[in-house]
Protein backbone atom coordinates (compact mmCIF):
# COMPACT_ATOMS: atom_id res chain seq x y z
CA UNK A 1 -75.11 84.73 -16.89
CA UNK A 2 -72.67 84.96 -14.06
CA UNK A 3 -68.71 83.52 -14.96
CA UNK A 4 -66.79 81.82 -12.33
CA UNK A 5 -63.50 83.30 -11.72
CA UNK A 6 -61.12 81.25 -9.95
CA UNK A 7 -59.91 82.72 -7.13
CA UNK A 8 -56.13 82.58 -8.49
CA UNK A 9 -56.40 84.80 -11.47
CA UNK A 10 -56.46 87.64 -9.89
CA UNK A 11 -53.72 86.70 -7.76
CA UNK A 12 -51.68 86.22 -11.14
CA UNK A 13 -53.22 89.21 -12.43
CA UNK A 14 -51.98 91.24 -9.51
CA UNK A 15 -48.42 89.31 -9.64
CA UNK A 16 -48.24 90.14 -13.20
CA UNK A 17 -48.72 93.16 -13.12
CA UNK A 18 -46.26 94.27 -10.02
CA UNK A 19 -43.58 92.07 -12.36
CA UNK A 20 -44.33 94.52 -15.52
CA UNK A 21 -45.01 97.44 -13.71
CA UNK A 22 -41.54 96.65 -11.32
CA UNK A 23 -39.65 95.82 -15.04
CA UNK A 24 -40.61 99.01 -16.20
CA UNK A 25 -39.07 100.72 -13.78
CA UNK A 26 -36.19 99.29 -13.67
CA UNK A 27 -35.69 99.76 -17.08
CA UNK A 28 -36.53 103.15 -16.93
CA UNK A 29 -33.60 103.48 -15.01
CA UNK A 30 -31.17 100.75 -16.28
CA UNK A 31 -31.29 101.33 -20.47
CA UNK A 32 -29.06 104.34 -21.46
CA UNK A 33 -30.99 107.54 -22.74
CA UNK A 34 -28.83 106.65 -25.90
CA UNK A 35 -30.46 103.29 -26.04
CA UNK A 36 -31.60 102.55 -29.63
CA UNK A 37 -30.90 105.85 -31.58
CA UNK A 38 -29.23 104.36 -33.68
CA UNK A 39 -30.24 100.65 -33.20
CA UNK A 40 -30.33 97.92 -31.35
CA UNK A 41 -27.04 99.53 -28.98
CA UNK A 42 -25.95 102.69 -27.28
CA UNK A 43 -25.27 105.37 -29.35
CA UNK A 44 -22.99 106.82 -26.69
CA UNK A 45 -20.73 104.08 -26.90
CA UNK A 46 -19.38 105.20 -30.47
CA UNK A 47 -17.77 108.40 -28.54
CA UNK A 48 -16.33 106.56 -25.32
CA UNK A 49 -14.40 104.17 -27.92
CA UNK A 50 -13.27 107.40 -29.97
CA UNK A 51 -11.58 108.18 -26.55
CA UNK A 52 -8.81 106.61 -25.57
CA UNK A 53 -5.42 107.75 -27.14
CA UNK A 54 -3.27 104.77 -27.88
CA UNK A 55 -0.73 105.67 -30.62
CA UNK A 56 1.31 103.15 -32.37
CA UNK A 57 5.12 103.97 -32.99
CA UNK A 58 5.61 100.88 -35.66
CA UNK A 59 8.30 98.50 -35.72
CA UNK A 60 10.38 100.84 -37.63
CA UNK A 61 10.90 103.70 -35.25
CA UNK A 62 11.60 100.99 -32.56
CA UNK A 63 15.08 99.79 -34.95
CA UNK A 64 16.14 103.58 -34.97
CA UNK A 65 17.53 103.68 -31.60
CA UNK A 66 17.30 99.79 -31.52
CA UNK A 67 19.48 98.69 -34.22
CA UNK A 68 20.92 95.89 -31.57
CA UNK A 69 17.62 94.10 -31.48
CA UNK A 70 16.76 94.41 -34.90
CA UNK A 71 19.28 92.45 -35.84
CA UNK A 72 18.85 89.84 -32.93
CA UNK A 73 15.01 89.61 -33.90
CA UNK A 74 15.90 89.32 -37.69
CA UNK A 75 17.32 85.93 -36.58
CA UNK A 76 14.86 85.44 -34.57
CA UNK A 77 11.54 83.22 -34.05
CA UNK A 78 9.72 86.18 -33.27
CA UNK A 79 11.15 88.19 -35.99
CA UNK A 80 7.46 88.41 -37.66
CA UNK A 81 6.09 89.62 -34.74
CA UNK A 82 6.13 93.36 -34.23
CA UNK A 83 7.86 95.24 -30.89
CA UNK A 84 4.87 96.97 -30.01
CA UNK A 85 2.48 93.56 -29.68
CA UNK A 86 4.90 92.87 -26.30
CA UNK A 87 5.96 95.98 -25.50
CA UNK A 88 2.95 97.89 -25.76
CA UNK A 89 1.94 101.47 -28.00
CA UNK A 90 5.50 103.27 -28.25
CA UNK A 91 4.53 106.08 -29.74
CA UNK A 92 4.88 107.94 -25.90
CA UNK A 93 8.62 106.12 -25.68
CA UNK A 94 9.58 107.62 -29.05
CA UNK A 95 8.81 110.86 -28.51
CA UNK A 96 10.41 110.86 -24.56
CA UNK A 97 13.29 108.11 -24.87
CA UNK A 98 12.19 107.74 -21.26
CA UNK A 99 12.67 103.38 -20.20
CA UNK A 100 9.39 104.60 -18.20
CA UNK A 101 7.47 105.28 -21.27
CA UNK A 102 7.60 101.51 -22.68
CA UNK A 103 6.24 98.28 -21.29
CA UNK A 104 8.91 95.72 -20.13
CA UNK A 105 6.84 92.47 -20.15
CA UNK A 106 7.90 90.26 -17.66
CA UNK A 107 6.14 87.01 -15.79
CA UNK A 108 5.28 83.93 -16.69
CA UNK A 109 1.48 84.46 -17.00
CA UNK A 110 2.91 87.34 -20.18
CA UNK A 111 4.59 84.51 -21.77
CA UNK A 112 2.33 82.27 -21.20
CA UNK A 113 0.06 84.23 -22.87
CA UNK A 114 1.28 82.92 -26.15
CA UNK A 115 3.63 79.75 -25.02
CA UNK A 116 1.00 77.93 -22.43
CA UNK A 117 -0.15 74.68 -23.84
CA UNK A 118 -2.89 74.96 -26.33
CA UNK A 119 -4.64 72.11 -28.06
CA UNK A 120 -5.70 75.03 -30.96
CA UNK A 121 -2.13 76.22 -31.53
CA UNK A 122 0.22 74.42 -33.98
CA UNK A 123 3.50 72.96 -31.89
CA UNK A 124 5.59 73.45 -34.88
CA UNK A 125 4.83 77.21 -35.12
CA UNK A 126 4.63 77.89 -31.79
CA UNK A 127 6.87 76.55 -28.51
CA UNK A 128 3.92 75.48 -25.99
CA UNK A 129 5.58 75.51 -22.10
CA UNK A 130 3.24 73.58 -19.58
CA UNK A 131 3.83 76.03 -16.76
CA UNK A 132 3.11 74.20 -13.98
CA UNK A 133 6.05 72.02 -15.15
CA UNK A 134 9.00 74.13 -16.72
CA UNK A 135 11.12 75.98 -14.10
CA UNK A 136 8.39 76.89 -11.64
CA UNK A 137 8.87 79.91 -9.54
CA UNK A 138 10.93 81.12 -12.16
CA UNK A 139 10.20 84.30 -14.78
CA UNK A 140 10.78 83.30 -18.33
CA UNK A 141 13.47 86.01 -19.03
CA UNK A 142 15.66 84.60 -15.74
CA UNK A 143 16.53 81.52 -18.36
CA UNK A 144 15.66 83.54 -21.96
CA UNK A 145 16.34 86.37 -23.15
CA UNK A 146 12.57 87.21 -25.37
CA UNK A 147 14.63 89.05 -28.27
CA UNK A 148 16.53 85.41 -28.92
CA UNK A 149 14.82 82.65 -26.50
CA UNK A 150 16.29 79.84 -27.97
CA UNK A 151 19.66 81.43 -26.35
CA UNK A 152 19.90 80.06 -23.11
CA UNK A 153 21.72 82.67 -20.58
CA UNK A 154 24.32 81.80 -18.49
């Protein structure tokens, strides 16, 4: 008994298999040697997050030198929220006193971050600025200072 093989299954068969044979190898070459150890992820990936160095100061060792803004920011709307979530890890600032050593947010895309309109944010906790509106081409801290923003400067 002879079978009938349509003349596009081997066609397919041959297209298949490049595709698998092709997949393999690019998998070979693509997946991590790490690649399941542990899992389904890269095992590697637990030491590159172990490596960067970003070391927190805290709030506290900001009001040392700072006392000026403590107060302001105990008065404050953004009294609950902590130096370093603007101005960046401090620990490096701390130990230098160098102005270099600290981040001095600025722009309106940094504000915005927080204060552009959001229908998931509460307006009563937090000011929402449309920014295509509100003093365009100007930065935020031209008009407030971030420490007591509902101080207008003159």
């Amino acid at each position: 008994m002879k079978f009938y093989v349509p003349p596009q299954i081997p066609r397919l068969a041959l297209a298949f298999a490049i595709f698998i044979t092709l997949f393999l190898v690019l998998r070979h070459f693509l997946v991590p040697d790490t690649f399941g150890k542990y899992g389904h992820y890269r095992a590697a990936s637990l030491i590159d997050n172990a490596q960067p160095e970003i070391h927190y100061a805290g709030q506290q060792a900001c009001f040392k030198c700072h006392q000026d803004i403590e107060d302001k920011k105990a008065q404050d709307v953004h009294s609950e929220i902590h130096c370093e979530t603007c101005h960046g890890p401090g620990e490096k600032h701390v130990v230098s006193s160098k102005v270099e050593d600290i981040l001095k947010p600025s722009g309106r895309e940094f504000c915005g971050s927080c204060h552009i309109i959001n229908a998931g944010k509460q307006k009563s906790a937090i000011n929402q600025i449309d920014l295509n509106k509100h003093n365009v081409g100007k930065n935020c801290i031209e008009c407030h200072n971030p420490h007591q923003p509902w101080e207008m400067k003159k």
